[in-house]
Structures are given as structure tokens and as C-alpha cells.
Protein backbone atom coordinates (compact mmCIF):
# COMPACT_ATOMS: atom_id res chain seq x y z
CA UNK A 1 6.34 2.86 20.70
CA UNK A 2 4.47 5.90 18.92
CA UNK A 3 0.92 5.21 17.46
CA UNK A 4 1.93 6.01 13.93
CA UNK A 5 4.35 2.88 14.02
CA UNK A 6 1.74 0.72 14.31
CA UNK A 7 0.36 -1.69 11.47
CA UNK A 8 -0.75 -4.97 13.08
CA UNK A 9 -2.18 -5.68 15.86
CA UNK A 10 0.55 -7.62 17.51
CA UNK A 11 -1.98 -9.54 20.17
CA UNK A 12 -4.15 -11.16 17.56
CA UNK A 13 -0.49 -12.07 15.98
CA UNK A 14 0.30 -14.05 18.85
CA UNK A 15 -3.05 -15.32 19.40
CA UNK A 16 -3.08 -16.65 16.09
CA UNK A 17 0.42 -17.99 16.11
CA UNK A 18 -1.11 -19.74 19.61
CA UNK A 19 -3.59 -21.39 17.63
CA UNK A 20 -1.36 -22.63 14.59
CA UNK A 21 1.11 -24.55 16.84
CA UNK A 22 -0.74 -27.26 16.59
CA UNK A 23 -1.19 -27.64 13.24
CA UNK A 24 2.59 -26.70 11.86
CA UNK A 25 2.83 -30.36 10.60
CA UNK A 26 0.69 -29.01 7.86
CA UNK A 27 2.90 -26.21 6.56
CA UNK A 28 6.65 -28.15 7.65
CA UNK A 29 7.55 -28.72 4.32
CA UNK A 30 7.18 -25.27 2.59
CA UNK A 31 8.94 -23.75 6.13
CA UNK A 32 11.75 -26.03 6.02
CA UNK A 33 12.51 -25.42 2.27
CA UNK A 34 12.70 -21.54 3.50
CA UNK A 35 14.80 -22.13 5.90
CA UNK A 36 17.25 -24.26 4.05
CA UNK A 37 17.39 -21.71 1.75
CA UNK A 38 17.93 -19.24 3.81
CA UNK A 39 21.06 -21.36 5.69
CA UNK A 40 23.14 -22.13 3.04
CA UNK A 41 24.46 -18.73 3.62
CA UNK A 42 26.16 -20.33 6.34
CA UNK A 43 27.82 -22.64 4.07
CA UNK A 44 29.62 -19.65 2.45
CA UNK A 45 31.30 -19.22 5.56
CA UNK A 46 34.17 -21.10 7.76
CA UNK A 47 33.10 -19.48 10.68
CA UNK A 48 31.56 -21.48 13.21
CA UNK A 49 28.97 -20.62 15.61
CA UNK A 50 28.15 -21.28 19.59
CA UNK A 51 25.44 -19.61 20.20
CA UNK A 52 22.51 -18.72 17.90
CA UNK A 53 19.25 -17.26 18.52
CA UNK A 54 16.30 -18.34 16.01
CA UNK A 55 13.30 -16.31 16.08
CA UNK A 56 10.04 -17.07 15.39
CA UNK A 57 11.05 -20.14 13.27
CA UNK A 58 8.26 -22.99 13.94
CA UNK A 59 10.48 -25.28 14.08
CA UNK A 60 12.03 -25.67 10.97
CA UNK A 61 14.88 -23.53 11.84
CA UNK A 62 16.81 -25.23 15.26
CA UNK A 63 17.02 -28.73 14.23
CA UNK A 64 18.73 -27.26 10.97
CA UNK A 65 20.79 -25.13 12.95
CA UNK A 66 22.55 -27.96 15.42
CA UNK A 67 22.72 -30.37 12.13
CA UNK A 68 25.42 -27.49 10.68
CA UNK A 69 26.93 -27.94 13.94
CA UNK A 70 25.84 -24.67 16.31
CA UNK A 71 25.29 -25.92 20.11
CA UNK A 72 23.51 -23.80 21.88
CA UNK A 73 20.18 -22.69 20.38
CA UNK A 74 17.23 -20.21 21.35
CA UNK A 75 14.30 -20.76 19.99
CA UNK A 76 12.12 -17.23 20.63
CA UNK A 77 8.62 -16.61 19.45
CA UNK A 78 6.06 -13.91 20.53
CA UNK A 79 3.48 -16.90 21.14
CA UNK A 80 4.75 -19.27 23.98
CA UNK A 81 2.52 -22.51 22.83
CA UNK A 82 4.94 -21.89 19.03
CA UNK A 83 8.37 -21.39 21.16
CA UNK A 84 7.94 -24.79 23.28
CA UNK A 85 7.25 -26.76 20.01
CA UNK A 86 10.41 -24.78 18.04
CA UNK A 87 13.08 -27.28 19.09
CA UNK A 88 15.41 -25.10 20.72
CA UNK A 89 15.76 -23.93 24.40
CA UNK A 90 12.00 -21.84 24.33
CA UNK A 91 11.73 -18.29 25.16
CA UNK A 92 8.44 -16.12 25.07
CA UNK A 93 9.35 -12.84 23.93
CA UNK A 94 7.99 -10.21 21.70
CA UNK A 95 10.88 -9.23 18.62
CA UNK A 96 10.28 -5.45 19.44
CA UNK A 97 11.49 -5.99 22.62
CA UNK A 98 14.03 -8.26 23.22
CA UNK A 99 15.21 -9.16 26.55
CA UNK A 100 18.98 -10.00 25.96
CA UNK A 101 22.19 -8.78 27.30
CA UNK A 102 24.59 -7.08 24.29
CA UNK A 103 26.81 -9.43 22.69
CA UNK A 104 24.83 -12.68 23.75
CA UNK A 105 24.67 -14.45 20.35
CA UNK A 106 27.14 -15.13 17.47
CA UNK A 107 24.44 -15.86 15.16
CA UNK A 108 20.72 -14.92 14.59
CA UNK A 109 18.45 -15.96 12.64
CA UNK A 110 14.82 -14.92 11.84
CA UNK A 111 13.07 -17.12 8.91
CA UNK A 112 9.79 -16.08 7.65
CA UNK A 113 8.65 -14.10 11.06
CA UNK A 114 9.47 -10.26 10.89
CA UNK A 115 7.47 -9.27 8.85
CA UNK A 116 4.40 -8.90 11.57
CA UNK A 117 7.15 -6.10 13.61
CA UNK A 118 5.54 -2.72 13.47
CA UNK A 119 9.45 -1.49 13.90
CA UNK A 120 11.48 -3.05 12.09
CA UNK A 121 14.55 -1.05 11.83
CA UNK A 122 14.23 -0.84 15.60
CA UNK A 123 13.83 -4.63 16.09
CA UNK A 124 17.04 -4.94 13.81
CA UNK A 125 18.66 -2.51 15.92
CA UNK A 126 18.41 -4.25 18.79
CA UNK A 127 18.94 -7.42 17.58
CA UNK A 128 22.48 -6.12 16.18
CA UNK A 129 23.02 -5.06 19.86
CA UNK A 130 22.42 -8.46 21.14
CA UNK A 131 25.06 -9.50 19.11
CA UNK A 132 28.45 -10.36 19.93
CA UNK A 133 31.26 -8.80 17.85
CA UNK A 134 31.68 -10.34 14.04
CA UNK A 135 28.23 -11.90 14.61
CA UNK A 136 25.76 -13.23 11.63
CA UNK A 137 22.63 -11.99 10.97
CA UNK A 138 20.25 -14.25 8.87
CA UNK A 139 16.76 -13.05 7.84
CA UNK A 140 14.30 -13.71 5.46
CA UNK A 141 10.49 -12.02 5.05
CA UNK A 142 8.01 -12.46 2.03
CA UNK A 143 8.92 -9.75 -0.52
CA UNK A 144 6.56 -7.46 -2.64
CA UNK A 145 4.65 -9.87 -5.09
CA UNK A 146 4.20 -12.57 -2.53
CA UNK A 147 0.22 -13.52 -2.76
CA UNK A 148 0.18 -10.87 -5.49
CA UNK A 149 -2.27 -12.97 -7.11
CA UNK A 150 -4.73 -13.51 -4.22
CA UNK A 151 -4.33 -9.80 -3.18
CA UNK A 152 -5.72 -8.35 -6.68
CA UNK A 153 -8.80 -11.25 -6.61
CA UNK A 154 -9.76 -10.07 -3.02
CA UNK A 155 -9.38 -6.30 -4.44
CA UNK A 156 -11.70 -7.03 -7.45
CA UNK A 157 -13.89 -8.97 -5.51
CA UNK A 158 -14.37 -6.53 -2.86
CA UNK A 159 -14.48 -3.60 -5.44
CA UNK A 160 -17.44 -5.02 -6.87
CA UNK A 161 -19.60 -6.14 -3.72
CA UNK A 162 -18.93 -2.60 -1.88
CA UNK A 163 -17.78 0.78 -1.90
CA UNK A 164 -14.28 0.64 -1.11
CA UNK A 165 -11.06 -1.38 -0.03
CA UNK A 166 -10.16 -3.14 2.93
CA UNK A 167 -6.23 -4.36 3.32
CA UNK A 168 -6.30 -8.01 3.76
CA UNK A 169 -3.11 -9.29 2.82
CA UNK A 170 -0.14 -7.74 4.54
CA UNK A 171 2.87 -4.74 3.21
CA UNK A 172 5.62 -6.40 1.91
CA UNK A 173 9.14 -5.08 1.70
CA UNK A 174 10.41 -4.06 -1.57
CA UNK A 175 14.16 -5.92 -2.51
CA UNK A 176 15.52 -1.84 -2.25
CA UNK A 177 14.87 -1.65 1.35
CA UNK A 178 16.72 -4.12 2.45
CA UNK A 179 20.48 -3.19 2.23
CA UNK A 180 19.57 0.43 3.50
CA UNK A 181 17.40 -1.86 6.32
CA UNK A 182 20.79 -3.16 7.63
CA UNK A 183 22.65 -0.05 6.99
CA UNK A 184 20.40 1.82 8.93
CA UNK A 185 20.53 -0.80 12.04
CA UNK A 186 24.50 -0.61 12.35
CA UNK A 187 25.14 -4.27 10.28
CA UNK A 188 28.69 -4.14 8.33
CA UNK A 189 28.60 -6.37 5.05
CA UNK A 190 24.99 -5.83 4.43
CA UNK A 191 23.90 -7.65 1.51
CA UNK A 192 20.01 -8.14 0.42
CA UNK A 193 18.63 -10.75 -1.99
CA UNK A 194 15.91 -12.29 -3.63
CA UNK A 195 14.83 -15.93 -3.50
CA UNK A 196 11.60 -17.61 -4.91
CA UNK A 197 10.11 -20.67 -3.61
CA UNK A 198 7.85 -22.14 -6.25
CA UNK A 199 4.66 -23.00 -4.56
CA UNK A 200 1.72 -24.83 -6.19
CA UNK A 201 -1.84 -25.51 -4.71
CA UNK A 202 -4.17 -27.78 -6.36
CA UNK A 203 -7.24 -25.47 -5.12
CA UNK A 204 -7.43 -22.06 -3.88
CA UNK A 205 -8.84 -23.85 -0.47
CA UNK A 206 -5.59 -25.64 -0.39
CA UNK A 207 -3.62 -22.14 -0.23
CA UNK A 208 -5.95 -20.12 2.80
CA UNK A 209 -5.93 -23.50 4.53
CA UNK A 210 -1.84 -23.30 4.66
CA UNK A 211 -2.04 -19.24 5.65
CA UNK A 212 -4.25 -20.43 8.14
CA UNK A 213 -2.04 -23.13 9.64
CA UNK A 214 1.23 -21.23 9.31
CA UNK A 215 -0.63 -18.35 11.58
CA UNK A 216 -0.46 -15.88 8.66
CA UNK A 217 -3.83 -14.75 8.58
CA UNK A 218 -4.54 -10.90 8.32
CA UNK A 219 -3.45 -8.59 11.51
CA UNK A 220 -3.03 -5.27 10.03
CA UNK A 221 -4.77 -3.07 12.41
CA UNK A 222 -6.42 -0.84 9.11
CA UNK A 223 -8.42 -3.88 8.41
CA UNK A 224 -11.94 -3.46 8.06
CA UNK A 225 -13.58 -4.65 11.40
CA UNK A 226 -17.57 -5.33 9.59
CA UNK A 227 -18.20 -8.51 8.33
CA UNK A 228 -17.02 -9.30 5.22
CA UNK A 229 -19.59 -9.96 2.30
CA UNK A 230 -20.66 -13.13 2.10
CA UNK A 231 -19.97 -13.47 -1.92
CA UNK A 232 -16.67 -12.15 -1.00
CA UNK A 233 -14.03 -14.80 -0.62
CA UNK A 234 -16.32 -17.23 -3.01
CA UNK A 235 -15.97 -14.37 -6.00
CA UNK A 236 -12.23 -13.89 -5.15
CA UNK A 237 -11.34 -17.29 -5.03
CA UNK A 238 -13.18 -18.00 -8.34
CA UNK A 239 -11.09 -15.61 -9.97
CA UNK A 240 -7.81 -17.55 -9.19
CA UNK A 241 -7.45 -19.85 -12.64
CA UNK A 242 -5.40 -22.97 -12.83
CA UNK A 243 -2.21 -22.53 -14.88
CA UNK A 244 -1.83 -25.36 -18.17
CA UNK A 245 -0.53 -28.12 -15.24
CA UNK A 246 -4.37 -27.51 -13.45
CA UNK A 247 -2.40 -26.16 -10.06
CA UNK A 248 -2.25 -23.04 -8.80
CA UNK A 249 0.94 -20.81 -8.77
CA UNK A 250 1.75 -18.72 -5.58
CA UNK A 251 5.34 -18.60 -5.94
CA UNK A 252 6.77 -17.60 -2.24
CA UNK A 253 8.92 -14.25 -3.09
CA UNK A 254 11.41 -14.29 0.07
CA UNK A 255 14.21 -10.72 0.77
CA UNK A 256 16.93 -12.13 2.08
CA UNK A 257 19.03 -10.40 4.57
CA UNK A 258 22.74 -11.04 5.42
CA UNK A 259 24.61 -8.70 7.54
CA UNK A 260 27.02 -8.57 10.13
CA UNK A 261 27.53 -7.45 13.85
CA UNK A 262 30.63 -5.01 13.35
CA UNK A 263 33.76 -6.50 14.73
CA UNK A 264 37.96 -5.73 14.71
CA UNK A 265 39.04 -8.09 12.38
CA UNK A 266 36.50 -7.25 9.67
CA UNK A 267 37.46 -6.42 5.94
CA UNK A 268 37.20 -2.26 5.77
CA UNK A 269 37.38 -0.15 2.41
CA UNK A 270 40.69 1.44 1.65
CA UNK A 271 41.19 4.88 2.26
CA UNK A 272 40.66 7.33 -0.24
CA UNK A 273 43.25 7.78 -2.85
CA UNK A 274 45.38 4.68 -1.71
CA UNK A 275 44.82 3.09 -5.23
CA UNK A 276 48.33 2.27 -7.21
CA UNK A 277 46.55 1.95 -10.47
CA UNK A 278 43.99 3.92 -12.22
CA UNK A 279 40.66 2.81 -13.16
CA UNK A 280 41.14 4.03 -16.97
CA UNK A 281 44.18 1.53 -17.12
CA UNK A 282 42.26 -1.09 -15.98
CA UNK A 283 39.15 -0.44 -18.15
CA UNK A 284 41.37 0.02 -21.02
CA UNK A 285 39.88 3.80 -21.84
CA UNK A 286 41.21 7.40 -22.21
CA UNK A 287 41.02 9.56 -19.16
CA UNK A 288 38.79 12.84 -19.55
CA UNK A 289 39.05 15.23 -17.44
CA UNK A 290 36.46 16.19 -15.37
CA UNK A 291 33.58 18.35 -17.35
CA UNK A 292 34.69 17.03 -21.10
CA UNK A 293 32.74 14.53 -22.82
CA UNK A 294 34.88 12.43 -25.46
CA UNK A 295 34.38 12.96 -28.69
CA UNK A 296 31.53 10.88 -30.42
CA UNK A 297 32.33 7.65 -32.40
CA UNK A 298 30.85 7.05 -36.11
């Protein structure tokens, strides 16, 4: 992969995820409520699936997956100590790389875990390919404004204790990128949402203990290596006020992606200028021809 793909160092990823295995009982509940969130989509759907792949999904994701009904499940996770704890069959593997034959799954799913892929189009490329025709893709990453709050005390803080700034909280995806995401990876149907997961913490301890136990601390490779101030994360977290209800809102900001693997029997556009009725009709408004503008209304 070329050097000016890379934004996190994908080793202290998996070290970290390595460390937070252990300690997922902390975060369950907030993981579980993404990933139920994230499968209803397959409640939309009469389709039923055989063989899924979850990635990276701590294992909030398989047990939901074989309560909806799906067999066989493949629980994959660049740390190996997070895949053996997942609940599925556990697979070591790193998401830029994936080590399946095309057309081995009917259904993916990735809650919560791409967003530490220095390629990302490429990972979704090759997870379409490891799809079998008329698959289901299911994805969902934190979305610009996630930690917003935490990310502008840090910048303040830092701002004011030393000559420049360091990133500390990770890029987030913008809800515009992700149709053109799919598109761009060969998905038909792509469709990209938004979903927000209200999250309260009592103390701004509470919330680093969670990105600490969920393996989310910082891995972008542009982070400044020094040691940080020691004021730093004191001033920051000082900054973070309790609302009226004395908690602490970090509302979870999630894109979600739904796409799928192209297949024969798939719903396709009509061809241009197969319509039988005219847009104007149906709109209930005079036809102008092309280059007029209709004449203003008092």
C-alpha cells in the first residue's frame, strides 16, 4: 500500500484492540445498541442469509446475527485475543487484506470497526468481491461530529500550553462520502445514513475510560510522539461542562452504509426514454421548452 495512504498506525491498532478484549464487558451496552441499530436493516428485508462475515464487531454483532436466524458466522478482527472472544467462528485477519475466496459470504457486516482502515475504498472493494452475488453489505463508522466536543477542549487546551496542534481524536467521514464510498467499490443499491446514539457520561473520566476499553484510543500516525503536557488532559477535561441534567453529552454520530453485491435478479433503472407519461402531467405544470423561463407570477 503507498505511504501517502497511511493515517494510523495499524500495529498499535491491534495492540490496543489486544489489550481491550478483556475489558469489553465495560463498553457491551453502548456496542450492542450500535449494532442493533445497525441490523434492523435486515428486518427491511425477506431475504435470508447463510453465511455472514462480521468484522471487527467485539462481540456484540454474532450473537445478534444467529438470533435473526443466519447460521454460519465469521467473526474477523485484526487483533486475534478480540476475534476468539467475538462469538463467531474466529479469524485473525487484517480488513485491508482479506483472505477470502470471491463470493464466500451472503452478508457482511462491519459495526463500529472501519474506521481505523487507511484504505477504505479498497477494503470495501474487496469486501464486495468476497461477496456472493445479491449479497448485503452492512456498515457503520462514527461520523463527523462524533467526540466533537472533546476534540475542540483538547484543541484549546493544547493551544494554550504549546505552540501548535497535535491530532488526537481520529478523521471522521462526512454523511456525503458515503453513497459515492459504495459507488466507488462496485455496491448496487447504495444507500448512506445517519444515526445518533445518545450517550451520556456522568464525568469526563467516565468517557476516556470507555475509549479506552473499547480500544479506541488515538493511532493516527501524525500524532505528536513528545509527551504530552502535563496540564493538558486536566485543562481539557475541565472545559467539558455538565448539561442542566449534570451528565455529559457525547452523542455517538454513526454513517450508515447499506449496499449490495451486484446480482441478476436485481431491480435496474429503465432505459432512457421508456417513460409513458410525462413528468409535467404528473407534477401538474406547463412544459417549457428547453432555454425559456415561464413567465413570472404576481
Amino acid at each position: 500500500m503507498a505511504d501517502a495512504m497511511q493515517v494510523f498506525d495499524r500495529t498499535l491498532v491491534r495492540r490496543r484492540r489486544d489489550r481491550a478484549a478483556s475489558r469489553m464487558a465495560g463498553v457491551a451496552p453502548v456496542l450492542e445498541a450500535a449494532a442493533e441499530r445497525l441490523l434492523d436493516r435486515l428486518d427491511d428485508t425477506t431475504r435470508r442469509f447463510g453465511h455472514a462475515l462480521e468484522i471487527g464487531g467485539r462481540g456484540a454483532v454474532a450473537p445478534a446475527l444467529r438470533a435473526r436466524g443466519v447460521g454460519h458466522v465469521v467473526s474477523m478482527d485484526l487483533s486475534a485475543r478480540m476475534a476468539g472472544g467475538a462469538g463467531g467462528l474466529p479469524l485473525a485477519a487484517d480488513e485491508e487484506w482479506l483472505p477470502f475466496a470471491p463470493g464466500s459470504f451472503d452478508l457482511v457486516v462491519a459495526n463500529l470497526s472501519l474506521h481505523w482502515v487507511n484504505d477504505l475504498p479498497g477494503a470495501l472493494l474487496q469486501i464486495r468481491r468476497a461477496m456472493a452475488p445479491d449479497g448485503l453489505f452492512l456498515a457503520s463508522l462514527p461520523a463527523l461530529g462524533t467526540l466533537q466536543p472533546l476534540r475542540e477542549a483538547l484543541a484549546a487546551a493544547e493551544t494554550a500550553l504549546r505552540d501548535g496542534l497535535s491530532p488526537r481524536i481520529s478523521p471522521f467521514p462526512e454523511l456525503r462520502d458515503g453513497a459515492a464510498l459504495l459507488q466507488r467499490a462496485g455496491f448496487a443499491l447504495p444507500v448512506a445514513d445517519r444515526e445518533t446514539l445518545p450517550l451520556r457520561y456522568r464525568t469526563p473520566l467516565a468517557l476516556l475510560h470507555d475509549l479506552r476499553a473499547a480500544g479506541e484510543g488515538n493511532a493516527v500516525l501524525a500524532r505528536d510522539p513528545r509527551i504530552p503536557p502535563r496540564a493538558l488532559f486536566p485543562m481539557a477535561l475541565a472545559a467539558l461542562r455538565p448539561d442542566a441534567e449534570g451528565t455529559l453529552p457525547m452523542p455517538l454520530e454513526m454513517l450508515v452504509l447499506t449496499g449490495w453485491a451486484p446480482g441478476p435478479d436485481q431491480p435496474k433503472p429503465a432505459p432512457r426514454g421508456s417513460a409513458n407519461a410525462r413528468l409535467a402531467d404528473a407534477l401538474g405544470t406547463v412544459e417549457q421548452p428547453a432555454g425559456e423561463r415561464p413567465p413570472p407570477r404576481h
